[in-house]
PDB file of N, CA and C in Angstrom:
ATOM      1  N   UNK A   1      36.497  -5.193 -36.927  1.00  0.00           N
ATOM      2  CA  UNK A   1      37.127  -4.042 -37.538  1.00  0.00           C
ATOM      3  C   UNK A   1      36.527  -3.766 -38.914  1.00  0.00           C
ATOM      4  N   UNK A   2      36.518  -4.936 -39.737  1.00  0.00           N
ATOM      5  CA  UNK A   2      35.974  -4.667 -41.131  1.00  0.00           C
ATOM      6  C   UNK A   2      34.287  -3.906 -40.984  1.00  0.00           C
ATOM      7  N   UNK A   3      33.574  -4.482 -40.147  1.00  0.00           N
ATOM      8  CA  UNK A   3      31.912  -4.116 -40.010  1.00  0.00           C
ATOM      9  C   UNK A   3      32.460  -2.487 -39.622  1.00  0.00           C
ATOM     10  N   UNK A   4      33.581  -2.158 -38.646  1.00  0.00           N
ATOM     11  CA  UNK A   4      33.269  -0.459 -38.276  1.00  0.00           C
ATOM     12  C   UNK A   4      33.446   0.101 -39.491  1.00  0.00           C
ATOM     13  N   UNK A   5      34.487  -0.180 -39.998  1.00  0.00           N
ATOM     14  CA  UNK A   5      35.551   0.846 -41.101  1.00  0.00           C
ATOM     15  C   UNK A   5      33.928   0.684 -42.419  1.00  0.00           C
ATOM     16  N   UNK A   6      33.215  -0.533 -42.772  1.00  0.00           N
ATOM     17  CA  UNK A   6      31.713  -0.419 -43.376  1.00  0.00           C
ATOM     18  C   UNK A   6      30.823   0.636 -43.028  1.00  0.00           C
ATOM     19  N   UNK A   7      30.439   0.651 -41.604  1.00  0.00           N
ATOM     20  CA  UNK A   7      29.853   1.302 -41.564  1.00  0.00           C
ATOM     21  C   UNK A   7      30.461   3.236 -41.327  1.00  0.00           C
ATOM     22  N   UNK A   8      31.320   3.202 -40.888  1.00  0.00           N
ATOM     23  CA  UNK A   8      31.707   4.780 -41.204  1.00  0.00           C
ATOM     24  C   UNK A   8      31.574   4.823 -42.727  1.00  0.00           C
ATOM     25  N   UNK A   9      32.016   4.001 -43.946  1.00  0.00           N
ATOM     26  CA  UNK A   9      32.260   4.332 -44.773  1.00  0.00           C
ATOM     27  C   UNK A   9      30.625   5.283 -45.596  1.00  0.00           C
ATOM     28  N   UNK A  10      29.718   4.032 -45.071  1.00  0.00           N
ATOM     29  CA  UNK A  10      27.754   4.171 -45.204  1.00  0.00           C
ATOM     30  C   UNK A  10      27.756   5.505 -44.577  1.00  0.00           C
ATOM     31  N   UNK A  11      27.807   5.769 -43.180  1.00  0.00           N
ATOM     32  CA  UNK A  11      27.895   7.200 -42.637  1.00  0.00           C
ATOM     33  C   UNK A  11      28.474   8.061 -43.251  1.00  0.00           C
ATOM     34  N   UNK A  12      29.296   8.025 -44.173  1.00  0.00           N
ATOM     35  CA  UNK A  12      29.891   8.973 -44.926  1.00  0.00           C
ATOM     36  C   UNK A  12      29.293   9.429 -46.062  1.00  0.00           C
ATOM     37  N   UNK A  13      28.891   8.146 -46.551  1.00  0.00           N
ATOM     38  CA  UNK A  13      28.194   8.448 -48.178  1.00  0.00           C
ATOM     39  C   UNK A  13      26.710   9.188 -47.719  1.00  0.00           C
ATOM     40  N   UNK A  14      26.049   9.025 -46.545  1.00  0.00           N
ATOM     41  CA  UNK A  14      25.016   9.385 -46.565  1.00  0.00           C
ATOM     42  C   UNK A  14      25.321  11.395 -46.581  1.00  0.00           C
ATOM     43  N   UNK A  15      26.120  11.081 -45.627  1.00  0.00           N
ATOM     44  CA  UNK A  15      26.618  12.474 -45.776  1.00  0.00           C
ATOM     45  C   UNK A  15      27.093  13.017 -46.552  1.00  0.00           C
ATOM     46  N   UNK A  16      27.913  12.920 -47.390  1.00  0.00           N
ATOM     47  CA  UNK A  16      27.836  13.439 -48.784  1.00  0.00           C
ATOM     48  C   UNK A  16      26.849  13.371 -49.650  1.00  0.00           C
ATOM     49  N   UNK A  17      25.767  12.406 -49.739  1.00  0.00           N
ATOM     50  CA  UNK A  17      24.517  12.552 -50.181  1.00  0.00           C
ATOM     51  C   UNK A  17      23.575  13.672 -49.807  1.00  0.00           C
ATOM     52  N   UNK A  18      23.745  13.712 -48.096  1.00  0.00           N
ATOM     53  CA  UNK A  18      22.826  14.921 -47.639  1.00  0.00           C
ATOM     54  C   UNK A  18      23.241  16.454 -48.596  1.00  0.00           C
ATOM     55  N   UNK A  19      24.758  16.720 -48.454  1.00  0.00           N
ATOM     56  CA  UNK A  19      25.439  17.538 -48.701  1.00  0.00           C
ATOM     57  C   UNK A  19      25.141  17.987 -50.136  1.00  0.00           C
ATOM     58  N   UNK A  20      25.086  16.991 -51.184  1.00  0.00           N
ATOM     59  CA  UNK A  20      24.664  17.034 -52.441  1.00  0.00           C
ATOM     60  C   UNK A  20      23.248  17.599 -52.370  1.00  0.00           C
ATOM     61  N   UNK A  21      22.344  17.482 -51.666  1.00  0.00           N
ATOM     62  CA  UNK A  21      20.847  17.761 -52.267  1.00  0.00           C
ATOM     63  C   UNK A  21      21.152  19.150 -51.466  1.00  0.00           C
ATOM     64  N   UNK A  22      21.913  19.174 -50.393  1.00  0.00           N
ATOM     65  CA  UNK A  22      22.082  20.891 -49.879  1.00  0.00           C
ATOM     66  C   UNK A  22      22.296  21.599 -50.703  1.00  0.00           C
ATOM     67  N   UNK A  23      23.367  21.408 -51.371  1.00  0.00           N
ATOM     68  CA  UNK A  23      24.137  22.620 -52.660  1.00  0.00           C
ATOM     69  C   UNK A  23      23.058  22.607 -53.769  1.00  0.00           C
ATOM     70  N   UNK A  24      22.289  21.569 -53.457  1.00  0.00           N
ATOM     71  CA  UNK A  24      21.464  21.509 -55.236  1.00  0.00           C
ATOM     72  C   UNK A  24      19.711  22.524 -54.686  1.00  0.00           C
ATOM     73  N   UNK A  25      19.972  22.435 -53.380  1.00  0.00           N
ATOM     74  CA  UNK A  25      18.005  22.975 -53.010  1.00  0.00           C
ATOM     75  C   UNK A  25      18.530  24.499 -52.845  1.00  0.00           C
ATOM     76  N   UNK A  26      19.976  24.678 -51.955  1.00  0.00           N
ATOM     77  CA  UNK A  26      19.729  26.318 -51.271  1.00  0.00           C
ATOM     78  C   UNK A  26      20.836  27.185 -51.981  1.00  0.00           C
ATOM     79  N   UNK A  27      20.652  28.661 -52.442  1.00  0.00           N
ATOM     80  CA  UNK A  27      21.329  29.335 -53.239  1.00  0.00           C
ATOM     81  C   UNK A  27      22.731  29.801 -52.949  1.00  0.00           C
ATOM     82  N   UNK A  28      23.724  29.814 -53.456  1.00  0.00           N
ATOM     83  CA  UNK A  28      24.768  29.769 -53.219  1.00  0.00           C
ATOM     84  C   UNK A  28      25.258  30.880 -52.015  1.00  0.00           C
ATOM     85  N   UNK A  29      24.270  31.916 -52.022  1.00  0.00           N
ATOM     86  CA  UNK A  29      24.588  33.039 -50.785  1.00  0.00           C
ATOM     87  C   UNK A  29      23.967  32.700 -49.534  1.00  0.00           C
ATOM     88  N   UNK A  30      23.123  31.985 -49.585  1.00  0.00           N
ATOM     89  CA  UNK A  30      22.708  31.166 -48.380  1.00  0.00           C
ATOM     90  C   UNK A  30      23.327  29.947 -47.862  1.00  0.00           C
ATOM     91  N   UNK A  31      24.507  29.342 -48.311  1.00  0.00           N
ATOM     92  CA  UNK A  31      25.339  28.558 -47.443  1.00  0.00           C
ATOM     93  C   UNK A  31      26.011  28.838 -46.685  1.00  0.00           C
ATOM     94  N   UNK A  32      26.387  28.182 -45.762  1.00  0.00           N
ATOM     95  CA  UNK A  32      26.672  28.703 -44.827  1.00  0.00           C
ATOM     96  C   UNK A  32      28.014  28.701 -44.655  1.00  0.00           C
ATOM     97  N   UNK A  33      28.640  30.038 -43.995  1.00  0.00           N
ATOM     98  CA  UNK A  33      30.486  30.406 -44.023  1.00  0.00           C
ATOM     99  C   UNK A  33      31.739  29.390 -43.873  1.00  0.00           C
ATOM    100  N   UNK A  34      31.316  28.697 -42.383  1.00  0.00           N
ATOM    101  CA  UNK A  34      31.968  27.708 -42.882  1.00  0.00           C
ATOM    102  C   UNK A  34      32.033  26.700 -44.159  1.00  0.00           C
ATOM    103  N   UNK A  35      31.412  26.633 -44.794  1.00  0.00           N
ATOM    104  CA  UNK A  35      31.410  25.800 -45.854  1.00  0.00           C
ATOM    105  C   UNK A  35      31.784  27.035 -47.265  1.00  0.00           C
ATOM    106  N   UNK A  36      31.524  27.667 -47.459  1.00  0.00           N
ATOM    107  CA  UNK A  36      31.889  29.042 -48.322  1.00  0.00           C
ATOM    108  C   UNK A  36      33.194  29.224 -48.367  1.00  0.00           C
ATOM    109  N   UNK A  37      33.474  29.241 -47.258  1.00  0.00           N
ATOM    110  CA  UNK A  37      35.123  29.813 -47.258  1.00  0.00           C
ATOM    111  C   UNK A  37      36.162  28.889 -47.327  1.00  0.00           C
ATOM    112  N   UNK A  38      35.373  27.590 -47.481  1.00  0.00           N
ATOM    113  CA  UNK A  38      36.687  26.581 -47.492  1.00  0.00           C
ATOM    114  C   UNK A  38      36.461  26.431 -49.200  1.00  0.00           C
ATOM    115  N   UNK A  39      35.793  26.630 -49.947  1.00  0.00           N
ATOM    116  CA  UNK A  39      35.582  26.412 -51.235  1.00  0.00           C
ATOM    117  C   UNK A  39      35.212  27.566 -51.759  1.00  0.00           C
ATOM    118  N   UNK A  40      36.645  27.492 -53.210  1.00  0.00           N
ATOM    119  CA  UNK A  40      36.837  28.104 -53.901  1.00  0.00           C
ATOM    120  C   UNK A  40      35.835  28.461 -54.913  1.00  0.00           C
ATOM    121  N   UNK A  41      35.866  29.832 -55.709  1.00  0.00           N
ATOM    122  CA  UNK A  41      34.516  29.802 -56.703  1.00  0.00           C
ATOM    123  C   UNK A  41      33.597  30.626 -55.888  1.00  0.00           C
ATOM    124  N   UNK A  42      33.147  30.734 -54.942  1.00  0.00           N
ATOM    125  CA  UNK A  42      32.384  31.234 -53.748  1.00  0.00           C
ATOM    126  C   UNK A  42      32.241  32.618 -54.310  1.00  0.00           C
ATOM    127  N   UNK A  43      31.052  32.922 -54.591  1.00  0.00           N
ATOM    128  CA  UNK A  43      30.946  34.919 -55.136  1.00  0.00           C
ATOM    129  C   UNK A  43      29.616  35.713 -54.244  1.00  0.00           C
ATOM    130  N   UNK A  44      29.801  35.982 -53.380  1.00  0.00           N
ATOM    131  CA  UNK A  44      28.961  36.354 -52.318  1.00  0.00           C
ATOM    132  C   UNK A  44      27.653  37.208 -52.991  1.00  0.00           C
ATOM    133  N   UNK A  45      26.727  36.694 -52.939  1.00  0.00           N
ATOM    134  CA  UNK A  45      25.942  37.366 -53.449  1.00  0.00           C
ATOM    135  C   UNK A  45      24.902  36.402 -54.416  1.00  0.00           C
ATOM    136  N   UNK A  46      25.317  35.356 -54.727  1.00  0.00           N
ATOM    137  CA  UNK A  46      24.883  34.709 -55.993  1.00  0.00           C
ATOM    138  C   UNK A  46      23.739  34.089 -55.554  1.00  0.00           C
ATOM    139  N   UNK A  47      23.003  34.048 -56.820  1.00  0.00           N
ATOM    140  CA  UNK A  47      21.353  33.254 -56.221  1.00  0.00           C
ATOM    141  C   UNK A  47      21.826  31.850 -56.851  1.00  0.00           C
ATOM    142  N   UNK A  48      22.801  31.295 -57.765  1.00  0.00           N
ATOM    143  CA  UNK A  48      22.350  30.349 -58.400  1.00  0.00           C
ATOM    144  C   UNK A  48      23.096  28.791 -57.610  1.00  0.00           C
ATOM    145  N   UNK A  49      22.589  28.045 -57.955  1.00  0.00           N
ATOM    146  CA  UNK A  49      23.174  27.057 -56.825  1.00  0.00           C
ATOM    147  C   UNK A  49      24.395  26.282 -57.243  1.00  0.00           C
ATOM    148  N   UNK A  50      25.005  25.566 -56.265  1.00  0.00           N
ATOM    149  CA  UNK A  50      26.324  25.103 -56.885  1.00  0.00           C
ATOM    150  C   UNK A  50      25.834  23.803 -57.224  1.00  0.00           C
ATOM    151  N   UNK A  51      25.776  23.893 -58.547  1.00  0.00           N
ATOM    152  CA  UNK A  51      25.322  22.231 -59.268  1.00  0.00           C
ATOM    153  C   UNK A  51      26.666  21.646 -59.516  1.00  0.00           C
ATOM    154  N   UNK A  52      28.384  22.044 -59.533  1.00  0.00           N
ATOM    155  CA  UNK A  52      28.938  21.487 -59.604  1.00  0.00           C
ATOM    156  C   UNK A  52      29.471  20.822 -58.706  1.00  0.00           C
ATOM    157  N   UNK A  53      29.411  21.574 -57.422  1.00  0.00           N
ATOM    158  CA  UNK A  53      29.764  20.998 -55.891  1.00  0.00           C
ATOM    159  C   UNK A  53      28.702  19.873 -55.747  1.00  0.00           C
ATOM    160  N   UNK A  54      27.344  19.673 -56.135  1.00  0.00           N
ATOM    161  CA  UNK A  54      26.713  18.781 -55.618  1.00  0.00           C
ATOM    162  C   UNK A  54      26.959  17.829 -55.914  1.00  0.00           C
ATOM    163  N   UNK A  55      27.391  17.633 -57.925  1.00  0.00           N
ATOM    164  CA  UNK A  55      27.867  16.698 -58.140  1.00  0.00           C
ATOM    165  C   UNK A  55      29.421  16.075 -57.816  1.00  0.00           C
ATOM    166  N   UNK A  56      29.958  16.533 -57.467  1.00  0.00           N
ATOM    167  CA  UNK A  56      31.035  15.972 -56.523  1.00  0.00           C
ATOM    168  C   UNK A  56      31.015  15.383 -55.645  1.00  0.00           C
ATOM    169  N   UNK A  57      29.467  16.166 -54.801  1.00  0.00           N
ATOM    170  CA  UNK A  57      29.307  15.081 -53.208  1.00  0.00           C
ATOM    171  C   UNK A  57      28.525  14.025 -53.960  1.00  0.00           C
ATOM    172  N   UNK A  58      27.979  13.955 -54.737  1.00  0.00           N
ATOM    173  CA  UNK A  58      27.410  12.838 -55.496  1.00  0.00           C
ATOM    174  C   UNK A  58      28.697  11.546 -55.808  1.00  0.00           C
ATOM    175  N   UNK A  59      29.615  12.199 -56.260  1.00  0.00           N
ATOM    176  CA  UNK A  59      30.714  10.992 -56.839  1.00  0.00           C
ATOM    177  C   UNK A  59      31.059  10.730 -55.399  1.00  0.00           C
ATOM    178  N   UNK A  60      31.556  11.531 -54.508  1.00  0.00           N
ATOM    179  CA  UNK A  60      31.895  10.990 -52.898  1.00  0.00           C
ATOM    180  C   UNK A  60      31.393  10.006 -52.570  1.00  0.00           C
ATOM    181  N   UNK A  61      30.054  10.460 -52.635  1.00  0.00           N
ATOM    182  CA  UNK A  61      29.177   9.608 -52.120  1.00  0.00           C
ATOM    183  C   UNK A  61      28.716   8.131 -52.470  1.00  0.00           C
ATOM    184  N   UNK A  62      29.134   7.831 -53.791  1.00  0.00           N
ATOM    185  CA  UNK A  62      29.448   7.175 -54.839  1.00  0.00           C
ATOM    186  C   UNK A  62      30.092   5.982 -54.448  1.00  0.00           C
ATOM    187  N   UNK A  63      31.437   6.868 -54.820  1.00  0.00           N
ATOM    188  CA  UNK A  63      32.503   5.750 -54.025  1.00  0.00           C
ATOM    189  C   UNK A  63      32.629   5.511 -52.587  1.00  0.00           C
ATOM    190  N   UNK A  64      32.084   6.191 -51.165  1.00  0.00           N
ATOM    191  CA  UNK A  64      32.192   5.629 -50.347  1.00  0.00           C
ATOM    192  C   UNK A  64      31.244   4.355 -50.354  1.00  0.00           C
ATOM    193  N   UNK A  65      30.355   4.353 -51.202  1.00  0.00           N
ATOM    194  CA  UNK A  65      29.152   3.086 -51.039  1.00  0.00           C
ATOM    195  C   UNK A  65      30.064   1.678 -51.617  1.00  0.00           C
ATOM    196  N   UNK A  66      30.723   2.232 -52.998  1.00  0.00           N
ATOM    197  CA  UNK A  66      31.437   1.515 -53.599  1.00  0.00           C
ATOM    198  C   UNK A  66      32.304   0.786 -52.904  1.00  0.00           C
ATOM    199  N   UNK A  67      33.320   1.292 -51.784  1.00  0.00           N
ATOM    200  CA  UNK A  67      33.963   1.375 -51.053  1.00  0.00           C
ATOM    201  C   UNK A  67      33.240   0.352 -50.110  1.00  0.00           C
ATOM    202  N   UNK A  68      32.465   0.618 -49.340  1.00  0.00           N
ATOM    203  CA  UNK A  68      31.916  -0.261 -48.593  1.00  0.00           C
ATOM    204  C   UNK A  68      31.636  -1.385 -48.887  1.00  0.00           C
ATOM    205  N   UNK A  69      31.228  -1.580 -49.855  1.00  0.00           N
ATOM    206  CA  UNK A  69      30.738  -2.567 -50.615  1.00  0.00           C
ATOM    207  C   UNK A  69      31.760  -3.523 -50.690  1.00  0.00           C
ATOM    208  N   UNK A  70      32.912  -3.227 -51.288  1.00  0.00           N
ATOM    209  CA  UNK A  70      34.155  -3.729 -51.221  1.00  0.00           C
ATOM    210  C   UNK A  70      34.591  -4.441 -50.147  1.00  0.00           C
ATOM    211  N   UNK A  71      34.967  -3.744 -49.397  1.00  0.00           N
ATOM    212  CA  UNK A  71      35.121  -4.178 -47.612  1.00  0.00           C
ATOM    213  C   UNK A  71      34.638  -5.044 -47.237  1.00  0.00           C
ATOM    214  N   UNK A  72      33.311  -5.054 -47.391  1.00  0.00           N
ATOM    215  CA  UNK A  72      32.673  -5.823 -46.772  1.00  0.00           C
ATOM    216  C   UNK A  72      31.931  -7.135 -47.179  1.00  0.00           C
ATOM    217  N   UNK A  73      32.502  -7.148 -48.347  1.00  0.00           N
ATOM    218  CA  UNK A  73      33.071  -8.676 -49.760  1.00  0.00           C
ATOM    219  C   UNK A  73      34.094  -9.652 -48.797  1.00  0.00           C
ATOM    220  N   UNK A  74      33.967 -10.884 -48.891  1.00  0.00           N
ATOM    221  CA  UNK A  74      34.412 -11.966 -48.740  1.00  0.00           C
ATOM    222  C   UNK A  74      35.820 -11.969 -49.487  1.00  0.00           C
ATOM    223  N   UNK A  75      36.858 -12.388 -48.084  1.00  0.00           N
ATOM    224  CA  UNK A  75      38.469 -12.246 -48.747  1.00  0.00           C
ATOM    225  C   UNK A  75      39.132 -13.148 -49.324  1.00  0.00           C
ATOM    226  N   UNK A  76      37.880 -14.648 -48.954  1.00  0.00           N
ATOM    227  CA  UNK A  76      38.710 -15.803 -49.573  1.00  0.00           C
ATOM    228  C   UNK A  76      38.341 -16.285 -51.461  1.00  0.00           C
ATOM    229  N   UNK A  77      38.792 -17.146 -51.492  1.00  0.00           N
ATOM    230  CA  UNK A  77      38.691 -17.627 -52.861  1.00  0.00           C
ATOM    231  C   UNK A  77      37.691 -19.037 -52.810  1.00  0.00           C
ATOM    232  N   UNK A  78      36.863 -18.921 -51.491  1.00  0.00           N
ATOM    233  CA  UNK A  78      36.205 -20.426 -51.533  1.00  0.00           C
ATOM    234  C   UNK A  78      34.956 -19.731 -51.121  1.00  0.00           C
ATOM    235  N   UNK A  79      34.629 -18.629 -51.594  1.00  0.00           N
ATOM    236  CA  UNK A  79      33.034 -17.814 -51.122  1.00  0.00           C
ATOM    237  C   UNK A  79      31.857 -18.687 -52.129  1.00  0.00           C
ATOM    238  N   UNK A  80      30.929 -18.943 -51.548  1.00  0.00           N
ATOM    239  CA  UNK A  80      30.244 -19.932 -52.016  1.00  0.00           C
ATOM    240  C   UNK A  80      30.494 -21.985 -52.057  1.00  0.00           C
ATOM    241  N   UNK A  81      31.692 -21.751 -51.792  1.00  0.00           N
ATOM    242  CA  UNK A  81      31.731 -23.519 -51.094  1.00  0.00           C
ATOM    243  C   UNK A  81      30.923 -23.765 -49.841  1.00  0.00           C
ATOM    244  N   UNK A  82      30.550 -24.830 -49.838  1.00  0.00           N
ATOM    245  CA  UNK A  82      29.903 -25.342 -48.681  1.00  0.00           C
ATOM    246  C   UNK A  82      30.756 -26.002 -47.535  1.00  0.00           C
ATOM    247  N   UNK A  83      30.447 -25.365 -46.316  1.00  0.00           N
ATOM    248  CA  UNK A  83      32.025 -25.521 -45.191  1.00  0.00           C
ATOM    249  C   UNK A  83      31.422 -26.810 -44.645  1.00  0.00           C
ATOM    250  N   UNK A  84      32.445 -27.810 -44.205  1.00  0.00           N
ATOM    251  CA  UNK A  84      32.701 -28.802 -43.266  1.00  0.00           C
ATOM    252  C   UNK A  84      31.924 -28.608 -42.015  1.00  0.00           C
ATOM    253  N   UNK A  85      31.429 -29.757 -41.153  1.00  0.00           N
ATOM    254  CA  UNK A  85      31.269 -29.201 -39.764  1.00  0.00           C
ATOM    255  C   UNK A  85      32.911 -28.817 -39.041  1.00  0.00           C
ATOM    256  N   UNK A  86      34.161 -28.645 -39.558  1.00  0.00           N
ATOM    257  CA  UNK A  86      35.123 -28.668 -39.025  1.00  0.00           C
ATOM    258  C   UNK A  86      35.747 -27.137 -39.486  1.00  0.00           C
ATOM    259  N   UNK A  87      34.874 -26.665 -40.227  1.00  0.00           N
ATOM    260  CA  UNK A  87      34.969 -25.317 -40.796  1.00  0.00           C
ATOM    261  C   UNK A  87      35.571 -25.276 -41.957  1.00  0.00           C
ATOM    262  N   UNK A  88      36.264 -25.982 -42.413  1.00  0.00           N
ATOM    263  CA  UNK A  88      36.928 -25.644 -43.721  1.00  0.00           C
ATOM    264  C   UNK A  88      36.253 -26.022 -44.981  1.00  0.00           C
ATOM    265  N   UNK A  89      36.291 -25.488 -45.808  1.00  0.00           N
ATOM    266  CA  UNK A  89      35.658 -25.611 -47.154  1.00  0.00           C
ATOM    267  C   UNK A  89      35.487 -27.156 -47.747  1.00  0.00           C
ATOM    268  N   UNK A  90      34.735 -27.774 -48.402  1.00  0.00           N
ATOM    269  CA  UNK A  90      34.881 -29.112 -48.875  1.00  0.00           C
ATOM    270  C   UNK A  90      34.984 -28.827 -50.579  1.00  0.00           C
ATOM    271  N   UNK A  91      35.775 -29.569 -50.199  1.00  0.00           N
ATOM    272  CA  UNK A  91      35.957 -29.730 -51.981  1.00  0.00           C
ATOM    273  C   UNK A  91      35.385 -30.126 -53.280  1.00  0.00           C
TER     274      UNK A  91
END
């Protein structure tokens, strides 16, 4: 469970990464409707690009890595002990 919920989290950030260099390369009247109309600010017509939306998918993207990262960290308090052949940590 922990490795899926990791990796959607990676699939996510990449995608908000993609999303970020979208808003930052193509001009704001060239995005596309679905994405226009769910976000506010939208002025039909505009050449200039949304540098503030990109940086947002930037922080998304951010913290889903962050996020992952997390997850997928060791839950005990004996990370780095050397285990037993019986599995448990030695002291």
């Amino acid at each position: 469970m922990k490795k899926l919920v990791t990796a959607g989290l990676v699939v996510l950030g990449i995608i908000f990464l993609a999303l970020a260099v979208y808003y930052w390369v193509t001009p704001a009247d060239k995005v596309p409707h679905i994405i226009s109309n769910t976000i506010s600010g939208y002025h039909p017509g505009d050449k200039a690009v949304n540098f503030k939306h990109g940086l947002a998918a930037i922080i998304l993207a951010a913290g889903c890595g962050i996020l992952a990262w997390f997850v997928s960290g060791s839950k005990s308090n004996d990370a780095g002990k050397p285990i037993s052949p019986t599995g448990t940590p030695k002291q």
